[in-house]
PDB file of N, CA and C in Angstrom:
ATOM      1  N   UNK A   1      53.406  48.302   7.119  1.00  0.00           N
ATOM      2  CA  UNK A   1      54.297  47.205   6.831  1.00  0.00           C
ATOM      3  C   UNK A   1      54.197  46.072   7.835  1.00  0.00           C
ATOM      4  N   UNK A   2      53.763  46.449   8.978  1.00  0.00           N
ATOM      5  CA  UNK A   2      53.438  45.379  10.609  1.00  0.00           C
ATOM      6  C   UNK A   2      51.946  45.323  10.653  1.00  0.00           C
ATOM      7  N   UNK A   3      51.618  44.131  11.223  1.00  0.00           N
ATOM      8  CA  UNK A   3      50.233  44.077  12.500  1.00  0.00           C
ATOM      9  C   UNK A   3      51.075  43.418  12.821  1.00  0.00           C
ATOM     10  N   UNK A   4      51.065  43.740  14.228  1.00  0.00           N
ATOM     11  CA  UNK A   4      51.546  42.776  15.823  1.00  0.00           C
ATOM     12  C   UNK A   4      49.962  42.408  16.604  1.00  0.00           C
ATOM     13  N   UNK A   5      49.905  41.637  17.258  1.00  0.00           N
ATOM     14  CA  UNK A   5      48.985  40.940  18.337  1.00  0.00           C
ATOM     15  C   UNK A   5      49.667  40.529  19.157  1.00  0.00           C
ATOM     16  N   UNK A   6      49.509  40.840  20.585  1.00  0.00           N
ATOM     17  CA  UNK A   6      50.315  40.173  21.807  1.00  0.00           C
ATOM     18  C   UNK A   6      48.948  40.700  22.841  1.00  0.00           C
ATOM     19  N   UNK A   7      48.623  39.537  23.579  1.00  0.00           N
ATOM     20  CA  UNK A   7      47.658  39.519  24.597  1.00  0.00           C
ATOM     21  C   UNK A   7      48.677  39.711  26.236  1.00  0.00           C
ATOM     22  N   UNK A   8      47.835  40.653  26.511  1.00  0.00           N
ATOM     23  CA  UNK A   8      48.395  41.244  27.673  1.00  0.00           C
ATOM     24  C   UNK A   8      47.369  41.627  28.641  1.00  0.00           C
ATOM     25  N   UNK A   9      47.276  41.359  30.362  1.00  0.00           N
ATOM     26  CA  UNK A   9      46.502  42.272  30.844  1.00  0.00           C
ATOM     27  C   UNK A   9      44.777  42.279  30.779  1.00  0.00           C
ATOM     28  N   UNK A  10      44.673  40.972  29.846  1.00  0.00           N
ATOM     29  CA  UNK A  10      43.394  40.348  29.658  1.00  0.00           C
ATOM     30  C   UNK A  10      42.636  41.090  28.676  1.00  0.00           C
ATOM     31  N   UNK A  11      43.402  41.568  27.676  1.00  0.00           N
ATOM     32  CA  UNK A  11      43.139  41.914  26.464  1.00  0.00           C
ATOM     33  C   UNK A  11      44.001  41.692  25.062  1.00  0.00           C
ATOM     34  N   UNK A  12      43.678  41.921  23.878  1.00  0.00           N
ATOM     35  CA  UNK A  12      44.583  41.542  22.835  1.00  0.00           C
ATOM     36  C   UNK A  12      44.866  43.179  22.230  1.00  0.00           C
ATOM     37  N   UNK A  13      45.902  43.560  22.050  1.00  0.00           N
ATOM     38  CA  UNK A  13      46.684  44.273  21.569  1.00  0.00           C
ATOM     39  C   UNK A  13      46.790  44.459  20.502  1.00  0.00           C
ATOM     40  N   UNK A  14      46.447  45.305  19.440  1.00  0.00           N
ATOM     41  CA  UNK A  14      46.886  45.059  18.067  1.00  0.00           C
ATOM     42  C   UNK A  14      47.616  46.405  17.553  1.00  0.00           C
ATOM     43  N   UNK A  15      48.313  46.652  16.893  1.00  0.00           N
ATOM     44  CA  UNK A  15      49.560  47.731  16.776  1.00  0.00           C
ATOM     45  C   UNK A  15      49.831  47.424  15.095  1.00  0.00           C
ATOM     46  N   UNK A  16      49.464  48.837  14.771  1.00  0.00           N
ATOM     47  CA  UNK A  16      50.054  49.008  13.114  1.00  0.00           C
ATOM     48  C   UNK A  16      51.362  49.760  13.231  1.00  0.00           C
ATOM     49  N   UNK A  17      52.464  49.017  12.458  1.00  0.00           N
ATOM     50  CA  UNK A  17      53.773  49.900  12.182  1.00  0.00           C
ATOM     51  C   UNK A  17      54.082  50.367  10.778  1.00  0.00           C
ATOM     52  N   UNK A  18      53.980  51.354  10.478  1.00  0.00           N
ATOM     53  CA  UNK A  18      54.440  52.049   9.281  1.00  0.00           C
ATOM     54  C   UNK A  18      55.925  52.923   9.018  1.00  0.00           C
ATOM     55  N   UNK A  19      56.164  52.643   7.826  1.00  0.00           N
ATOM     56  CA  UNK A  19      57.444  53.372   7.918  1.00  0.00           C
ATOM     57  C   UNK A  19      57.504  53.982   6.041  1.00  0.00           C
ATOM     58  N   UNK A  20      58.442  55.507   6.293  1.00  0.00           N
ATOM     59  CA  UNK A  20      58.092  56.140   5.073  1.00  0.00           C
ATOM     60  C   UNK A  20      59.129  56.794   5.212  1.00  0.00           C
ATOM     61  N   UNK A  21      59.813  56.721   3.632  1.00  0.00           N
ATOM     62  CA  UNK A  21      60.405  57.891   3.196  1.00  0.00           C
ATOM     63  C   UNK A  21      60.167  59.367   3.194  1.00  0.00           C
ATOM     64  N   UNK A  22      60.851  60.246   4.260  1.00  0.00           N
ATOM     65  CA  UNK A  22      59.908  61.432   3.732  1.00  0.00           C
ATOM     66  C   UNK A  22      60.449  62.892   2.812  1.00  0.00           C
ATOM     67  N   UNK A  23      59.389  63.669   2.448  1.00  0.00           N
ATOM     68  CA  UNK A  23      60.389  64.722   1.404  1.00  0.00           C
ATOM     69  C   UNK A  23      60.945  65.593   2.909  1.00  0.00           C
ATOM     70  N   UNK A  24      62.139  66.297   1.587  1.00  0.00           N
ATOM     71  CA  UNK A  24      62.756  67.502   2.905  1.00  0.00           C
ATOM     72  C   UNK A  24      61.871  68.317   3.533  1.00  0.00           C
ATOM     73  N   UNK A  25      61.328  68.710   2.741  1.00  0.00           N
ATOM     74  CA  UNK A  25      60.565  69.819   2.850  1.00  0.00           C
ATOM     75  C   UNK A  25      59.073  69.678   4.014  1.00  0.00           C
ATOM     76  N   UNK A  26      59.085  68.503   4.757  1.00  0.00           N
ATOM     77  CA  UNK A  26      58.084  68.116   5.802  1.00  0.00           C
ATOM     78  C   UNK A  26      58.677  68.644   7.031  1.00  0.00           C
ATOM     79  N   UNK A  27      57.805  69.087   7.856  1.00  0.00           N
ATOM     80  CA  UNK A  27      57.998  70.054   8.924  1.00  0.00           C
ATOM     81  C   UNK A  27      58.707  68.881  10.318  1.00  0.00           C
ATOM     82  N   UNK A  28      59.351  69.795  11.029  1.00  0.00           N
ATOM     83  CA  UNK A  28      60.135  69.122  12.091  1.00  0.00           C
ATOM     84  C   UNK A  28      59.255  69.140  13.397  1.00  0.00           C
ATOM     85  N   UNK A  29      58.256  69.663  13.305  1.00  0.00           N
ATOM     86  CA  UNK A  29      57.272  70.226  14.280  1.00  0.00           C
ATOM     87  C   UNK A  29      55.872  68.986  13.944  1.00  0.00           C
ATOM     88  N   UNK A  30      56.264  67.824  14.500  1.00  0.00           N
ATOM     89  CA  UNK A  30      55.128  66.986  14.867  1.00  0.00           C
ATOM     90  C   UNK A  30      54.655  66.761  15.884  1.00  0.00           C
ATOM     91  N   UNK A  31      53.475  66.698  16.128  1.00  0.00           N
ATOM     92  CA  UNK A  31      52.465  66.960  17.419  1.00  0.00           C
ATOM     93  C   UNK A  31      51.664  65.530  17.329  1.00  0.00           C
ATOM     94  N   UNK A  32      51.228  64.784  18.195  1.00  0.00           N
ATOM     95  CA  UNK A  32      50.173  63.728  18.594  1.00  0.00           C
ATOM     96  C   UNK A  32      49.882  63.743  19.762  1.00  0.00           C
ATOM     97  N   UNK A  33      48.263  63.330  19.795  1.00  0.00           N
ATOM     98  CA  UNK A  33      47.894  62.738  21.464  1.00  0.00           C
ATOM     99  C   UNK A  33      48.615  61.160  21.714  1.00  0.00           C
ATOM    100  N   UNK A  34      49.133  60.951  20.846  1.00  0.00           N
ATOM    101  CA  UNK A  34      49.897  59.099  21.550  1.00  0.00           C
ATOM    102  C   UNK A  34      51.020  59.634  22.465  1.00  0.00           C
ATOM    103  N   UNK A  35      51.401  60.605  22.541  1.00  0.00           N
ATOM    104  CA  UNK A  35      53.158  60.601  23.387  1.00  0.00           C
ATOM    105  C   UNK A  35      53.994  61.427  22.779  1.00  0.00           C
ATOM    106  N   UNK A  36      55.098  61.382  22.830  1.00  0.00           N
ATOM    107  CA  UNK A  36      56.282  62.809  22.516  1.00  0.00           C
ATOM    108  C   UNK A  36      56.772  61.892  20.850  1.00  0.00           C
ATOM    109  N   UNK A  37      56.907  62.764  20.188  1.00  0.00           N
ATOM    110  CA  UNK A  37      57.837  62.852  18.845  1.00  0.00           C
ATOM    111  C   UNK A  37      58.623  63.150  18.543  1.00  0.00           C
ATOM    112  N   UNK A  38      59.410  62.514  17.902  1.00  0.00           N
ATOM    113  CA  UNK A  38      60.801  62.935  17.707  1.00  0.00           C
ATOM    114  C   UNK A  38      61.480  62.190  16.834  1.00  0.00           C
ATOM    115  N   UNK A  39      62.239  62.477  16.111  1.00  0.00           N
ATOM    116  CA  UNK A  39      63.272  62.249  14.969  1.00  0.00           C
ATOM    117  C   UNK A  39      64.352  61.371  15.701  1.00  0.00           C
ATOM    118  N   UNK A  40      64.960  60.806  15.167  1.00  0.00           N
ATOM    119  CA  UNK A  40      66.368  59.431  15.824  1.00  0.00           C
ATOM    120  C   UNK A  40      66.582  58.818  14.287  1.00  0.00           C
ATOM    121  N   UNK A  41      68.222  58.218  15.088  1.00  0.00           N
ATOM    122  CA  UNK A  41      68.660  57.795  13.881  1.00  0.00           C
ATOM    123  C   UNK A  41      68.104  56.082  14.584  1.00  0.00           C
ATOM    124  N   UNK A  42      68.414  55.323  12.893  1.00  0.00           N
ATOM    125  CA  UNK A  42      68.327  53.736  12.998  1.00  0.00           C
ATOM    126  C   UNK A  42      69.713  53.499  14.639  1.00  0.00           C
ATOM    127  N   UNK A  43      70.986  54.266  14.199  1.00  0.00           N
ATOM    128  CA  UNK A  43      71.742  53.333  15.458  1.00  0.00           C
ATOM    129  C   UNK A  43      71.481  53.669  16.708  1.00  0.00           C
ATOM    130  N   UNK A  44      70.346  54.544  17.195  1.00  0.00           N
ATOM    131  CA  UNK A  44      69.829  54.936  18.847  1.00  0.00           C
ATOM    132  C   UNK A  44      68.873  53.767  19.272  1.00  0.00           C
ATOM    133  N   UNK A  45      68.564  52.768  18.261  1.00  0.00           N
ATOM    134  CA  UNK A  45      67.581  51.952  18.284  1.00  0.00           C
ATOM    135  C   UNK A  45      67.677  51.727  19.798  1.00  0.00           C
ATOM    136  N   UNK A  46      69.243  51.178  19.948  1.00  0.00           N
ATOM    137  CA  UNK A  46      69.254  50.082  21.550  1.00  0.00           C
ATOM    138  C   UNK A  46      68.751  51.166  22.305  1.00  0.00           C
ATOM    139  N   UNK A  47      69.173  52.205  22.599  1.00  0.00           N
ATOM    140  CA  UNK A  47      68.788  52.907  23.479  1.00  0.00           C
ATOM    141  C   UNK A  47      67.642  53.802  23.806  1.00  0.00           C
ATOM    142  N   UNK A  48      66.811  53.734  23.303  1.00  0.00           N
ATOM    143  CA  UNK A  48      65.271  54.046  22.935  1.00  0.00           C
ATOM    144  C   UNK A  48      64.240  53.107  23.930  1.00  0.00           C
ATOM    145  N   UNK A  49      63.274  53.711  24.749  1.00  0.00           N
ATOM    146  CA  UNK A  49      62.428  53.065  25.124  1.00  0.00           C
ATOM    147  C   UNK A  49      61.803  51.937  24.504  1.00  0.00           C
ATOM    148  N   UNK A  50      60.493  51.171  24.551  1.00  0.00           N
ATOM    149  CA  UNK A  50      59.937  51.079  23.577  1.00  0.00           C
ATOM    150  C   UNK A  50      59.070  49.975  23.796  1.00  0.00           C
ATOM    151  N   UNK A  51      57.753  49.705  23.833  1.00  0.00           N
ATOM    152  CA  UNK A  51      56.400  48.834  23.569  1.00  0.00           C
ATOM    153  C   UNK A  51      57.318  47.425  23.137  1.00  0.00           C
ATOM    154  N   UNK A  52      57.191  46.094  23.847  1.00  0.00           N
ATOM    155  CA  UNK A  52      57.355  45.027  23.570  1.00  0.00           C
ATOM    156  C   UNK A  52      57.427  44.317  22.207  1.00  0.00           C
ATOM    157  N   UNK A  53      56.366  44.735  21.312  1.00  0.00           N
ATOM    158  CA  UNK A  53      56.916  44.364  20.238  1.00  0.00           C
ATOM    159  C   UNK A  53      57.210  45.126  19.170  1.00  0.00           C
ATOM    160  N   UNK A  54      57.255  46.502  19.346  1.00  0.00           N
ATOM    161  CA  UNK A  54      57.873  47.200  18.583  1.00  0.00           C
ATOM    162  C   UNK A  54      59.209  47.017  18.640  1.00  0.00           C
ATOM    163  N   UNK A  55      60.002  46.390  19.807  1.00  0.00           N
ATOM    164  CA  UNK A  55      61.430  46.166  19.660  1.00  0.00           C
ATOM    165  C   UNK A  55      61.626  45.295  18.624  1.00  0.00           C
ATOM    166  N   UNK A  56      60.953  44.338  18.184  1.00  0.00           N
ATOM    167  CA  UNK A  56      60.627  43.017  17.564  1.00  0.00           C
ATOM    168  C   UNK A  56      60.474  43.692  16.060  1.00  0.00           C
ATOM    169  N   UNK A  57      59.889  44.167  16.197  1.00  0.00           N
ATOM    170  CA  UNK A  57      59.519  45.191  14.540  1.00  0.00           C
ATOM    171  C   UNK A  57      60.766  46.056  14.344  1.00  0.00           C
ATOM    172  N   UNK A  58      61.645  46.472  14.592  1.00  0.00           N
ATOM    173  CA  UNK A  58      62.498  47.363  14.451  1.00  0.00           C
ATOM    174  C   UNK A  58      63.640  46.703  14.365  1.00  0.00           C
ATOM    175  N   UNK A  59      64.046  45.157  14.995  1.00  0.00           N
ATOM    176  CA  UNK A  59      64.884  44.503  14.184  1.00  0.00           C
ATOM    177  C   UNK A  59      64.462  43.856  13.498  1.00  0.00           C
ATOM    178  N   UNK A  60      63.357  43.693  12.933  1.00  0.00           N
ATOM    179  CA  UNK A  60      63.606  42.821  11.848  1.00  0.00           C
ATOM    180  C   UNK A  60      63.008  43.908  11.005  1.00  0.00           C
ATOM    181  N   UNK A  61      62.486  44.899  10.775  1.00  0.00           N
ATOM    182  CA  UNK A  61      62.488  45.810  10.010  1.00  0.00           C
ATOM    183  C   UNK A  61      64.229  46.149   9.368  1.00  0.00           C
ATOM    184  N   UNK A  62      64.969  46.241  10.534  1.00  0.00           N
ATOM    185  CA  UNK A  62      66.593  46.671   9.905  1.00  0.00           C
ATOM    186  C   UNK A  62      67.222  45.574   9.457  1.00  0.00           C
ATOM    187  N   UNK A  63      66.979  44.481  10.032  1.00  0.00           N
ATOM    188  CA  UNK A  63      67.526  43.031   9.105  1.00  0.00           C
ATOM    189  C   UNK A  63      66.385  42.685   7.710  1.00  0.00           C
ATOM    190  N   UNK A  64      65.409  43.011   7.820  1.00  0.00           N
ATOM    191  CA  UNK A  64      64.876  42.166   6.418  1.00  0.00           C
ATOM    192  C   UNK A  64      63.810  43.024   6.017  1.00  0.00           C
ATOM    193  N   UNK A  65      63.163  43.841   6.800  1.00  0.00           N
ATOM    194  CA  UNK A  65      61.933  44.822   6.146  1.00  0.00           C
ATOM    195  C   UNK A  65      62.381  45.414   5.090  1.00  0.00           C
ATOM    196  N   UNK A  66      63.202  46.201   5.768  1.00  0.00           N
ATOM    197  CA  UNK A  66      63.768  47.622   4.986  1.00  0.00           C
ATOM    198  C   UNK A  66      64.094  47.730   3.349  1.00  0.00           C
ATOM    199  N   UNK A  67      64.795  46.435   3.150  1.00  0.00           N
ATOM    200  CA  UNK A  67      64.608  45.751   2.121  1.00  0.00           C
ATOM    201  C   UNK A  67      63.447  44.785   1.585  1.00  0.00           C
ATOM    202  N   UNK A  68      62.221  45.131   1.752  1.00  0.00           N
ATOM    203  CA  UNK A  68      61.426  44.018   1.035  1.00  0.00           C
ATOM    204  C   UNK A  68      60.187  45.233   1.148  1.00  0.00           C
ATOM    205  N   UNK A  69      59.105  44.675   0.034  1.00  0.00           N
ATOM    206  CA  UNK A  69      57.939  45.645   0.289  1.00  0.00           C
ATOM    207  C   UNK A  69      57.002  44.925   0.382  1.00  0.00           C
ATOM    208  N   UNK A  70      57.163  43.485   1.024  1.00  0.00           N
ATOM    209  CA  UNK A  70      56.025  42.623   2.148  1.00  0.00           C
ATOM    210  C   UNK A  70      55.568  43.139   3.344  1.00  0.00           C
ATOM    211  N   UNK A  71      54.397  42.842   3.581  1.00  0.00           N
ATOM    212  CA  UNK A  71      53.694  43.426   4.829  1.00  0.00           C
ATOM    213  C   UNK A  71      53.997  42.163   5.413  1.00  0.00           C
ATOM    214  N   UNK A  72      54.061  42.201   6.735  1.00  0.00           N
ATOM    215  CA  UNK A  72      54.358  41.283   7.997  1.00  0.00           C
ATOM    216  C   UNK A  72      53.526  41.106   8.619  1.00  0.00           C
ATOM    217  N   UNK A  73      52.713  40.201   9.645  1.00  0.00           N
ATOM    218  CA  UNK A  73      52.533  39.896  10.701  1.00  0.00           C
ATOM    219  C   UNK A  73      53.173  39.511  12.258  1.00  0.00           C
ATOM    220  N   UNK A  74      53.074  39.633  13.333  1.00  0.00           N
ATOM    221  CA  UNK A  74      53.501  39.478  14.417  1.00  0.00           C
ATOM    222  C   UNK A  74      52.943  39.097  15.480  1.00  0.00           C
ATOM    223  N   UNK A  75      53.239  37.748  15.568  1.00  0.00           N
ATOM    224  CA  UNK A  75      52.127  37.593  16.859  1.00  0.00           C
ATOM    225  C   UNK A  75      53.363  37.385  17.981  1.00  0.00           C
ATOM    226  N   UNK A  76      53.290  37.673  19.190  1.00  0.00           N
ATOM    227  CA  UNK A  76      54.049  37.906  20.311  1.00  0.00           C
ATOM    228  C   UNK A  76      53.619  36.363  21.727  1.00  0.00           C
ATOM    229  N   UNK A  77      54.553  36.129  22.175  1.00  0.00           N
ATOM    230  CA  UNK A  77      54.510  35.395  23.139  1.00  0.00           C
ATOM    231  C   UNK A  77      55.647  35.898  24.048  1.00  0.00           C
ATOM    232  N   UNK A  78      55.883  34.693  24.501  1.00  0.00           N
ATOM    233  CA  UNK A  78      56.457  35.944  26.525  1.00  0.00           C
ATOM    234  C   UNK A  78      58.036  35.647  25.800  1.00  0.00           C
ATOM    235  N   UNK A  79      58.349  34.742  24.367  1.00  0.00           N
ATOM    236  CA  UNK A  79      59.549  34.881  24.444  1.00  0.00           C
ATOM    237  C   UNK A  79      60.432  35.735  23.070  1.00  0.00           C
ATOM    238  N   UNK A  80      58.969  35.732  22.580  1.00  0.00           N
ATOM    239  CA  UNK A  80      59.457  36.491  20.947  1.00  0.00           C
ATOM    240  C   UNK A  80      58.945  36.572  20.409  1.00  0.00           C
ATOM    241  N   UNK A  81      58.558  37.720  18.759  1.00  0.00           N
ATOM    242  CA  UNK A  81      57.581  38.126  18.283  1.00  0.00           C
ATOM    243  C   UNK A  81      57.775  37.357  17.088  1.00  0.00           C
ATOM    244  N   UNK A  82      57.200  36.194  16.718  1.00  0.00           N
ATOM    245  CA  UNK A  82      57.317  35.218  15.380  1.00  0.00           C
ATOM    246  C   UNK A  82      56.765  35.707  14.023  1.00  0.00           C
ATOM    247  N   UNK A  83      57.013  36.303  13.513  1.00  0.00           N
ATOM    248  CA  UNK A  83      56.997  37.140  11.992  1.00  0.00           C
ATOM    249  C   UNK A  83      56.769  36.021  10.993  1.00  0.00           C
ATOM    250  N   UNK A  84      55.290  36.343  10.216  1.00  0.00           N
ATOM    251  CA  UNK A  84      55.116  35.954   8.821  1.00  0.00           C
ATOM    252  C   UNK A  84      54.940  37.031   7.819  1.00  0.00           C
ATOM    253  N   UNK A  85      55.216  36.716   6.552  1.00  0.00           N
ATOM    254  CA  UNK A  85      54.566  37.041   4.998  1.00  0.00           C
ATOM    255  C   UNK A  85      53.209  37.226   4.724  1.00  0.00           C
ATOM    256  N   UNK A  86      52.541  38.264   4.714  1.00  0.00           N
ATOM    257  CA  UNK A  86      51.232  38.107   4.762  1.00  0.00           C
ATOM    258  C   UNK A  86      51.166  38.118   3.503  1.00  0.00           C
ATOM    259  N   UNK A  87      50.445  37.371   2.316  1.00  0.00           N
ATOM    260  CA  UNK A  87      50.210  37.199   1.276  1.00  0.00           C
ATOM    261  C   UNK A  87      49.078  37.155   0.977  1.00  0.00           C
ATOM    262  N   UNK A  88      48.935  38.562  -0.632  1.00  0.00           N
ATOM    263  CA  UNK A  88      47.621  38.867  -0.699  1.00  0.00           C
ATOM    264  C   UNK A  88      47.353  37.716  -1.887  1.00  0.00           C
ATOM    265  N   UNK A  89      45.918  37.512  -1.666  1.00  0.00           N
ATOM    266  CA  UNK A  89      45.367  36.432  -2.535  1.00  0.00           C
ATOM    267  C   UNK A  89      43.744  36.578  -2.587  1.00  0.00           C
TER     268      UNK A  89
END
């Protein structure tokens, strides 16, 4: 539903965010080499670590994603992550 780009560190960054409904019946036992996993609700948001512009993706995922089934873009600067409509054509 995201690409973000934010240059950092003398490289460019690029970050896919996905988000999914899932059935019950999917196991609670998720494993990755990226870092620890874990289940949270939407209101722990504030208090959650979290990668620079994934903060950026996660409100506006709860203000306007969540409701829409547009894919986004994000490009990041030192003061905010400016979100477009990516439109297929």
């Amino acid at each position: 539903m995201y690409v973000t780009l934010r240059r950092t560190k003398g490289e460019i960054r690029q970050n896919y965010y996905f988000f999914a409904i899932l059935n019950e019946e999917v196991s609670d036992d998720l494993v990755s080499n990226e870092g620890e996993l874990k289940w949270f609700s939407l209101k722990q948001l504030d208090e959650l670590e979290m990668p620079y512009t994934a903060r950026y993706v996660m409100n506006h995922y709860c203000s306007i994603g969540q409701y829409s089934d547009k894919i986004y873009t994000g490009v990041a600067n030192e003061n905010e992550v400016i979100f477009l409509e990516l439109p297929e054509f």
